[in-house]
C-alpha atoms as a PDB file:
ATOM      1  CA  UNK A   1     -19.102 -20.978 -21.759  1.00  0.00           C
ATOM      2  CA  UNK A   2     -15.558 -19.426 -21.099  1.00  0.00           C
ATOM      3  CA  UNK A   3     -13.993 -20.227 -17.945  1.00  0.00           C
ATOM      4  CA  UNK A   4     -13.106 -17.139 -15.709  1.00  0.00           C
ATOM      5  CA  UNK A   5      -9.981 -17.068 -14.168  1.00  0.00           C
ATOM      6  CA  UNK A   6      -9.162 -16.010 -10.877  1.00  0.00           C
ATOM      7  CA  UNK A   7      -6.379 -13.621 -10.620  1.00  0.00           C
ATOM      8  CA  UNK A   8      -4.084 -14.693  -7.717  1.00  0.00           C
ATOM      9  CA  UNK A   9      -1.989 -11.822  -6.020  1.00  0.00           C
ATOM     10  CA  UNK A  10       1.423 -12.483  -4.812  1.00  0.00           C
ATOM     11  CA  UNK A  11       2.329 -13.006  -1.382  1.00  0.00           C
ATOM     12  CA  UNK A  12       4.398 -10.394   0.119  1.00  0.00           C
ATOM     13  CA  UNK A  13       7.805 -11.555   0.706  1.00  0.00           C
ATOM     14  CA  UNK A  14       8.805 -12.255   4.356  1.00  0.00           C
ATOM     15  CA  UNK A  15      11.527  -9.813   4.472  1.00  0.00           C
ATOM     16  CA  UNK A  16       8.939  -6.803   3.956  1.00  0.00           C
ATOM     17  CA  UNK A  17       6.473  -8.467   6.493  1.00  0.00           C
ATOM     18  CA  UNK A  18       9.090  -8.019   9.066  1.00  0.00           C
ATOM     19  CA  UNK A  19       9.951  -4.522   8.638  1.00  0.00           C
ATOM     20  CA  UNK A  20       5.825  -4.238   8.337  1.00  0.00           C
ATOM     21  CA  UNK A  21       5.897  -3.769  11.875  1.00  0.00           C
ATOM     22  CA  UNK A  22       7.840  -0.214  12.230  1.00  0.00           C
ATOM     23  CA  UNK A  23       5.700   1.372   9.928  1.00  0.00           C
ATOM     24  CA  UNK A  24       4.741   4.732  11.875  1.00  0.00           C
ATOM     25  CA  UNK A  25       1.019   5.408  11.913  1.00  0.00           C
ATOM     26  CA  UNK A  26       0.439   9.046  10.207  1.00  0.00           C
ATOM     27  CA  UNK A  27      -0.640  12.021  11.829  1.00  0.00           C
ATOM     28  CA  UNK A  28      -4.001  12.267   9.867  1.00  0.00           C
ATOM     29  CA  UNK A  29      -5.014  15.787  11.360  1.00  0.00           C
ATOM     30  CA  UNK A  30      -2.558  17.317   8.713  1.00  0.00           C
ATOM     31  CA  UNK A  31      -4.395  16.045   5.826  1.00  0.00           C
ATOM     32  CA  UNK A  32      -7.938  18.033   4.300  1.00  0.00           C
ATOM     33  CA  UNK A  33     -10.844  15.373   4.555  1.00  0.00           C
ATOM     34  CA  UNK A  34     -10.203  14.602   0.889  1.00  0.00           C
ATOM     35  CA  UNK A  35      -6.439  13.356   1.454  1.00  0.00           C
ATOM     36  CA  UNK A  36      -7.697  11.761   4.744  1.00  0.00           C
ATOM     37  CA  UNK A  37     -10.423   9.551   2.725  1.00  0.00           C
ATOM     38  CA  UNK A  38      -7.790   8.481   0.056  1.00  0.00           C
ATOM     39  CA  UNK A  39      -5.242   7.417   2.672  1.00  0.00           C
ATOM     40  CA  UNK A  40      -7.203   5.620   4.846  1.00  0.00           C
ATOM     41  CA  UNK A  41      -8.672   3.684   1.631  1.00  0.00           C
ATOM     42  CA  UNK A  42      -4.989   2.874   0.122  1.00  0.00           C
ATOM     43  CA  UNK A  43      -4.356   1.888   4.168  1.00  0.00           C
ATOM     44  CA  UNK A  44      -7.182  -0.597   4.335  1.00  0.00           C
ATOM     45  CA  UNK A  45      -6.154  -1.764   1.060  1.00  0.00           C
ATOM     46  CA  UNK A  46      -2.738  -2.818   2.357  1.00  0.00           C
ATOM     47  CA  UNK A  47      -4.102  -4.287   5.419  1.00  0.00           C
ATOM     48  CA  UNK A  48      -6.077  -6.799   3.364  1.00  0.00           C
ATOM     49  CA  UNK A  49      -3.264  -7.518   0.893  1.00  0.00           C
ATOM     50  CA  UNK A  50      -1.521  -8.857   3.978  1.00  0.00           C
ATOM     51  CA  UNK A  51      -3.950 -10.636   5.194  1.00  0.00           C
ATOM     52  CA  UNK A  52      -4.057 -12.669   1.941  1.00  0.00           C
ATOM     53  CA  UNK A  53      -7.538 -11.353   1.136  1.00  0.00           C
ATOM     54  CA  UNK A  54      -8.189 -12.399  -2.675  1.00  0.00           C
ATOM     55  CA  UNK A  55      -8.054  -9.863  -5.237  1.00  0.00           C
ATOM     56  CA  UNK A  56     -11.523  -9.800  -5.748  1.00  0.00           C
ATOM     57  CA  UNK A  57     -12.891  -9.114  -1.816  1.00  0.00           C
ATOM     58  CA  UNK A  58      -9.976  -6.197  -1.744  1.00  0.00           C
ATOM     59  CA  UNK A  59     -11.718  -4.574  -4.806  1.00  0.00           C
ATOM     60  CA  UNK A  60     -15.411  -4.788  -3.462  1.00  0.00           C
ATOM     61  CA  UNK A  61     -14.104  -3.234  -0.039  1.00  0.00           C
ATOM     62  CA  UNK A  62     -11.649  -0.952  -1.328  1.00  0.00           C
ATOM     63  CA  UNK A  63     -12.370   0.008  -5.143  1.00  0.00           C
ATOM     64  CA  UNK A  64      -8.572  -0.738  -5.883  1.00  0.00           C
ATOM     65  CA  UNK A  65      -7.363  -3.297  -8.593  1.00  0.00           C
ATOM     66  CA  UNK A  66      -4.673  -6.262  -8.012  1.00  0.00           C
ATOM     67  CA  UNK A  67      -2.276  -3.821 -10.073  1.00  0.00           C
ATOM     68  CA  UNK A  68      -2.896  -0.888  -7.881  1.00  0.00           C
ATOM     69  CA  UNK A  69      -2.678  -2.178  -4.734  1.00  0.00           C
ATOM     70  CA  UNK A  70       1.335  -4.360  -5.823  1.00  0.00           C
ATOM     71  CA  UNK A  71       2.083  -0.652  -6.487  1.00  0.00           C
ATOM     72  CA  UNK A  72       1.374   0.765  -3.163  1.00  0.00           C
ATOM     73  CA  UNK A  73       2.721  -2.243  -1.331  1.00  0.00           C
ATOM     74  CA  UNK A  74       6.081  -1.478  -3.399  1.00  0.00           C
ATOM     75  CA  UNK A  75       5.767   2.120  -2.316  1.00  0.00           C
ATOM     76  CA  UNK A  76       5.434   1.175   0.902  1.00  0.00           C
ATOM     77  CA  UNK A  77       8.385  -1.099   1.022  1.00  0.00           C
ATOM     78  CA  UNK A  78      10.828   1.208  -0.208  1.00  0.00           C
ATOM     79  CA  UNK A  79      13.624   2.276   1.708  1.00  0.00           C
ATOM     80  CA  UNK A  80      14.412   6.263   1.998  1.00  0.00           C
ATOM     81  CA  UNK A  81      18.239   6.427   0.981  1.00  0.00           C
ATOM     82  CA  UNK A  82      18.476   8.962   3.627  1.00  0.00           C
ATOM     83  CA  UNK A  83      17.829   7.369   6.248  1.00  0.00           C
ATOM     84  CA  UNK A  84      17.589   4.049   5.686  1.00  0.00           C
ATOM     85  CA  UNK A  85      14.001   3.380   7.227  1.00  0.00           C
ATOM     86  CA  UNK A  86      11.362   1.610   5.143  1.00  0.00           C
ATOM     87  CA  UNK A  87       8.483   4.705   4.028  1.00  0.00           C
ATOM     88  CA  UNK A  88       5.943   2.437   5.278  1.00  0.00           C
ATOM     89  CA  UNK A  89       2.424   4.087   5.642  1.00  0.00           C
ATOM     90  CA  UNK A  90       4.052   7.625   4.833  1.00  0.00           C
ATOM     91  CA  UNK A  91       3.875   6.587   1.364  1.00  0.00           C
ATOM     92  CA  UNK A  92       0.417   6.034   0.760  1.00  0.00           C
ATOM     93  CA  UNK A  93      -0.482   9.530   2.124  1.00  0.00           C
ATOM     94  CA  UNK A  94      -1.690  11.277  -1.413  1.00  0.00           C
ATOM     95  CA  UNK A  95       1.121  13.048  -3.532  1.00  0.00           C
ATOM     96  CA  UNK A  96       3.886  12.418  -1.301  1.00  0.00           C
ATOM     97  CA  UNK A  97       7.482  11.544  -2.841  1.00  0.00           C
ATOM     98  CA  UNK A  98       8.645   8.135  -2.460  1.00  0.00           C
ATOM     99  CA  UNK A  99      11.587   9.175  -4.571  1.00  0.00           C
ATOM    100  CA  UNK A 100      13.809  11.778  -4.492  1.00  0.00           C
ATOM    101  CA  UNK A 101      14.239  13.132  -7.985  1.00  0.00           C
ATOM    102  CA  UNK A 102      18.111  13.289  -9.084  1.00  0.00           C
ATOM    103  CA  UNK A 103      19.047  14.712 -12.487  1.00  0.00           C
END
C-alpha cells in the first residue's frame, strides 16, 4: 500500500499575526448575496488557517485547498503603498485590487 502524506501548511509568521488584529471588519451590506457567500467563505477560511487547523479540516469546512487559502493569507497581508495599512479582510472581498496596476 502507498503511504499518504499529510500536507502540512505553514505557520503564519508572527509579524502578520500582530498586525492580524487591525484588520477592519467589512461592511457586508454592499456586497449582492453572491459576493457576500464567497467572502464570508474565504473569511472562515483564514480564521482556521490561524488557528492552525490542518489542511485537510479547512477543506471539508471551507472547500478551499492548502494553495488557495497561502494565497489569500498573502493577500491579506499585503500592505497598500498608499497608505501604509495592511488590506486585511478588504482583500478577500471578491474582485477587489490588492494591487495597483503601474505600467
Amino acid at each position: 500500500m502507498a503511504e499518504v502524506t499529510q500536507q502540512k501548511q505553514p505557520e503564519p509568521a508572527k509579524t502578520d499575526r500582530v498586525e492580524e488584529g487591525s484588520w477592519q471588519d467589512i461592511d457586508e451590506s454592499a456586497m449582492n448575496l453572491g459576493q457576500r457567500c464567497v467572502y464570508r467563505n474565504r473569511k472562515r477560511a483564514i480564521e482556521l488557517y490561524r488557528k492552525g487547523c490542518s489542511p485537510q479540516e479547512i477543506f471539508r469546512i471551507t472547500g478551499m485547498g492548502p494553495g488557495m487559502v497561502s494565497r489569500m493569507w498573502k493577500k491579506c497581508c499585503t500592505k497598500d503603498p498608499e497608505t501604509g495599512s495592511v488590506k486585511g479582510y478588504q482583500a478577500l472581498v471578491p474582485k477587489s485590487k490588492v494591487k495597483s496596476f503601474i505600467r
